[in-house]
N, C-alpha and C. Protein backbone atom coordinates (compact mmCIF):
# COMPACT_ATOMS: atom_id res chain seq x y z
N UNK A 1 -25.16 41.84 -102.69
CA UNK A 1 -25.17 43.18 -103.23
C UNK A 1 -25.25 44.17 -102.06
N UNK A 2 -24.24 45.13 -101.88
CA UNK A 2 -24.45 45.84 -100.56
C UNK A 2 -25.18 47.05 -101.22
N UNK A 3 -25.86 47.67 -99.62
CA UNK A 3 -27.07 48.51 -99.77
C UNK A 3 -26.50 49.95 -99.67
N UNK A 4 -27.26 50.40 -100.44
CA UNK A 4 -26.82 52.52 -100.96
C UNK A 4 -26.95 52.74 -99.53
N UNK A 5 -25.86 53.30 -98.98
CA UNK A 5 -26.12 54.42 -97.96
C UNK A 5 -26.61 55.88 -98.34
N UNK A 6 -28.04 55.86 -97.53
CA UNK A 6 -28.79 57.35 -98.14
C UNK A 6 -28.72 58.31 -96.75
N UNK A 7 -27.92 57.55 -95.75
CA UNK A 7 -27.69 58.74 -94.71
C UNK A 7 -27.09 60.50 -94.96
N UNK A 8 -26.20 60.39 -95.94
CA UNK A 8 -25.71 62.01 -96.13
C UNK A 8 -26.40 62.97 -97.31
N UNK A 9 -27.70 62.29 -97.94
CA UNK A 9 -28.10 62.79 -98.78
C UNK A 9 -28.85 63.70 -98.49
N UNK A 10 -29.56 63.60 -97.09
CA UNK A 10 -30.23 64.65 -96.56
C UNK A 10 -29.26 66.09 -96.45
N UNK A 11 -28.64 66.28 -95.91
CA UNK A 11 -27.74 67.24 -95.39
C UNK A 11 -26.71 67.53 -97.31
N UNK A 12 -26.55 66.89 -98.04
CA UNK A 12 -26.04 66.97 -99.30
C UNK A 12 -26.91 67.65 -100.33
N UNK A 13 -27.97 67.46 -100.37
CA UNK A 13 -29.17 68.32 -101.21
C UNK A 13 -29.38 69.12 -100.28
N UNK A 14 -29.65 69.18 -98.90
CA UNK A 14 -29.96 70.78 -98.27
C UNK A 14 -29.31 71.59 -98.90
N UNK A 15 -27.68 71.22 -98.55
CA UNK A 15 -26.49 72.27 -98.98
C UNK A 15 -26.25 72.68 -100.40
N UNK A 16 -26.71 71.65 -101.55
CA UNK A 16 -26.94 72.27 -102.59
C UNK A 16 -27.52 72.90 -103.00
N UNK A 17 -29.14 72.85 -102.67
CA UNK A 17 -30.12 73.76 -102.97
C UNK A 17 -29.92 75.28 -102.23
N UNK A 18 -28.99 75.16 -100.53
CA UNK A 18 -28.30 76.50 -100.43
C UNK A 18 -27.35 77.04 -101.21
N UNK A 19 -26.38 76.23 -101.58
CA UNK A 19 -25.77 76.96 -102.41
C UNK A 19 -26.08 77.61 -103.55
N UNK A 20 -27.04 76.65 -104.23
CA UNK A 20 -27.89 77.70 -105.50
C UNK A 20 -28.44 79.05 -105.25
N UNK A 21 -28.96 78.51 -104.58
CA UNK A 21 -30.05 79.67 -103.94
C UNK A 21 -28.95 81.01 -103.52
N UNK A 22 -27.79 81.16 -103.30
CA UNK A 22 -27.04 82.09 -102.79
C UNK A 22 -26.22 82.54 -103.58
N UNK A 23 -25.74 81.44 -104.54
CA UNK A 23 -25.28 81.86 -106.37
C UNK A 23 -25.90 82.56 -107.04
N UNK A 24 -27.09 82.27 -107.40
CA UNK A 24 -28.26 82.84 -107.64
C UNK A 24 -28.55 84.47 -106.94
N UNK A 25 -28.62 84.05 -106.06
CA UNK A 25 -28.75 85.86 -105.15
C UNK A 25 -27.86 86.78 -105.67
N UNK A 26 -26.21 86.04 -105.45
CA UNK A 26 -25.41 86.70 -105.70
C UNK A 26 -25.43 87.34 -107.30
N UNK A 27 -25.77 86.39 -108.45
CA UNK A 27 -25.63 86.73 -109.49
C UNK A 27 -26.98 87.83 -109.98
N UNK A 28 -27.93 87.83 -109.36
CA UNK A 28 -29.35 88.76 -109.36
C UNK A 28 -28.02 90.35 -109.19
N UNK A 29 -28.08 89.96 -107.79
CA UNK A 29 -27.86 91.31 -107.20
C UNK A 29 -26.63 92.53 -108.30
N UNK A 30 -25.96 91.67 -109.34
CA UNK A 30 -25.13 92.75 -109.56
C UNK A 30 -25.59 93.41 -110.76
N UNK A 31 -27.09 93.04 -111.13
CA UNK A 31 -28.03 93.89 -111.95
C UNK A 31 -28.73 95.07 -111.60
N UNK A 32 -28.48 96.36 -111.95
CA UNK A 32 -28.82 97.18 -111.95
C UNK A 32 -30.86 97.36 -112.80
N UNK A 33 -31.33 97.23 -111.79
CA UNK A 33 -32.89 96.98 -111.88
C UNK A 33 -33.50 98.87 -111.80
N UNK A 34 -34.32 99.15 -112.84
CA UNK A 34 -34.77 100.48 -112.99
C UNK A 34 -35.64 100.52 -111.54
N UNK A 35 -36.21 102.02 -111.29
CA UNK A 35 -37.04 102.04 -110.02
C UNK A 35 -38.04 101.65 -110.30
N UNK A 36 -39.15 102.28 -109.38
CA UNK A 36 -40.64 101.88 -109.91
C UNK A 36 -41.01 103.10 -110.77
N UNK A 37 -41.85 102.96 -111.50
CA UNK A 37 -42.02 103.62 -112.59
C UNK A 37 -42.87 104.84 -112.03
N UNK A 38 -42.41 105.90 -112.42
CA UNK A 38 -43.07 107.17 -111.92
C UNK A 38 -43.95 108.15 -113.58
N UNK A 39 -44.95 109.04 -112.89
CA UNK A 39 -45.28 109.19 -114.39
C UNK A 39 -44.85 110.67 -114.82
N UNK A 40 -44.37 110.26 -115.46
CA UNK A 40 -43.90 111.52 -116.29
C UNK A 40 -44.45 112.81 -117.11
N UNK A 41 -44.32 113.84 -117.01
CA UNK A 41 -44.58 114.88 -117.82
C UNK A 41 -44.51 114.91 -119.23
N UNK A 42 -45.49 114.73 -119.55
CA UNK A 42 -45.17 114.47 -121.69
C UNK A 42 -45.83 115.67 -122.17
N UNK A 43 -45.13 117.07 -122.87
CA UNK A 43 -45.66 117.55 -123.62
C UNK A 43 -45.92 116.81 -124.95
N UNK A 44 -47.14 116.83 -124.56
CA UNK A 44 -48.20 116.04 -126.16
C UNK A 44 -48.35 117.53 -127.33
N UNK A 45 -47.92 117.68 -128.22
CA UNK A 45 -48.39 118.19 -129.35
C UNK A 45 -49.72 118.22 -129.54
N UNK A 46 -50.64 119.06 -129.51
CA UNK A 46 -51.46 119.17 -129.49
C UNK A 46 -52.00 119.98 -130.74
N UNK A 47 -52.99 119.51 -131.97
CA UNK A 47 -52.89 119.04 -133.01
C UNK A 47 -54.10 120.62 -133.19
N UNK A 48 -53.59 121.89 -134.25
CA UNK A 48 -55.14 122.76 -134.20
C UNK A 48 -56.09 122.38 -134.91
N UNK A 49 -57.21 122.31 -134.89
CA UNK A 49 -58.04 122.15 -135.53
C UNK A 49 -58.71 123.77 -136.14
N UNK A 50 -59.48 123.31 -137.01
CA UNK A 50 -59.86 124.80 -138.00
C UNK A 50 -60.17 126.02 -137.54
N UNK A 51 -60.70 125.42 -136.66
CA UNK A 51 -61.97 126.70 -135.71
C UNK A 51 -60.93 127.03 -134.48
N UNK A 52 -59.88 126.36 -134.31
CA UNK A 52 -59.15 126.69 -133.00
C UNK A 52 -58.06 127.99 -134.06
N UNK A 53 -57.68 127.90 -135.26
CA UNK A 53 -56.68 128.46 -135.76
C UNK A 53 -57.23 129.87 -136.05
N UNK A 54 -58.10 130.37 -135.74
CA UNK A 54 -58.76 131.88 -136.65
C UNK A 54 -59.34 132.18 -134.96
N UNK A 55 -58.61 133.30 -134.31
CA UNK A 55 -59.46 134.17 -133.35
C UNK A 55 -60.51 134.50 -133.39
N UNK A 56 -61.16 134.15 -132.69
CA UNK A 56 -62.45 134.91 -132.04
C UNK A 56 -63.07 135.69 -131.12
N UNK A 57 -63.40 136.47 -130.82
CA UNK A 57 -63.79 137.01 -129.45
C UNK A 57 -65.30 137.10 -129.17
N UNK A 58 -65.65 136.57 -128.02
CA UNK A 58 -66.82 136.02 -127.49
C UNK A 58 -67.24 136.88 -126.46
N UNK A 59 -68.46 137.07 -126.72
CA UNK A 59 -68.56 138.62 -125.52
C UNK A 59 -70.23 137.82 -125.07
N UNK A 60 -69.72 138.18 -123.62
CA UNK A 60 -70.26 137.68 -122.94
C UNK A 60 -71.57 138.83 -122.59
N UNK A 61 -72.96 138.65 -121.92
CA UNK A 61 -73.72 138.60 -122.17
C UNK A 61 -73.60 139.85 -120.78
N UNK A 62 -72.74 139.53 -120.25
CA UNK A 62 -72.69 140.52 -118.77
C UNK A 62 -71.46 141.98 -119.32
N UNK A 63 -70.73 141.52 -119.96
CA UNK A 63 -69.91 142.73 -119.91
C UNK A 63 -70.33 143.84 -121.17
N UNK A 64 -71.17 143.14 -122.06
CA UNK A 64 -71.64 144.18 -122.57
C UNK A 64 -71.97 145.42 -122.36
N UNK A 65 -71.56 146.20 -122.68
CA UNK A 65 -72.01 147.85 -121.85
C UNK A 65 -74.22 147.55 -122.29
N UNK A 66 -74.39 148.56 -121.40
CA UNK A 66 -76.09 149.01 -121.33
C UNK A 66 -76.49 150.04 -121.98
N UNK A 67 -77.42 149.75 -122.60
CA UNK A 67 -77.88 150.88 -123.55
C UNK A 67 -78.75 151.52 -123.14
């Protein structure tokens, strides 16, 4: 029974696992990937509550005129 020559297997799986590896790269790269995420300006709706909806005016303790 003659014996497996395993001399080119070294250099045969190197070159495959390069070639994946560079298929691979190649096929990544022609995806258009978003940036890093920056934060954005959100006008939030901001919801009135009862006491915010009816004016008031608040007089302060200094501008009161002197009697």
């Amino acid at each position: 029974m003659p014996q497996l020559d395993t001399s080119t297997w070294t250099i045969t799986i190197l070159s495959m696992i390069m070639t994946l590896f560079i298929m691979f790269q190649l096929k990544i790269s022609k995806y258009n990937f978003p940036k890093d995420p920056e934060s954005k300006l959100m006008n939030l709706s901001k919801t009135m509550l009862p006491w915010e909806k009816k004016w008031t005016k608040i007089y302060s303790p200094l501008s009161l005129p002197l009697h």
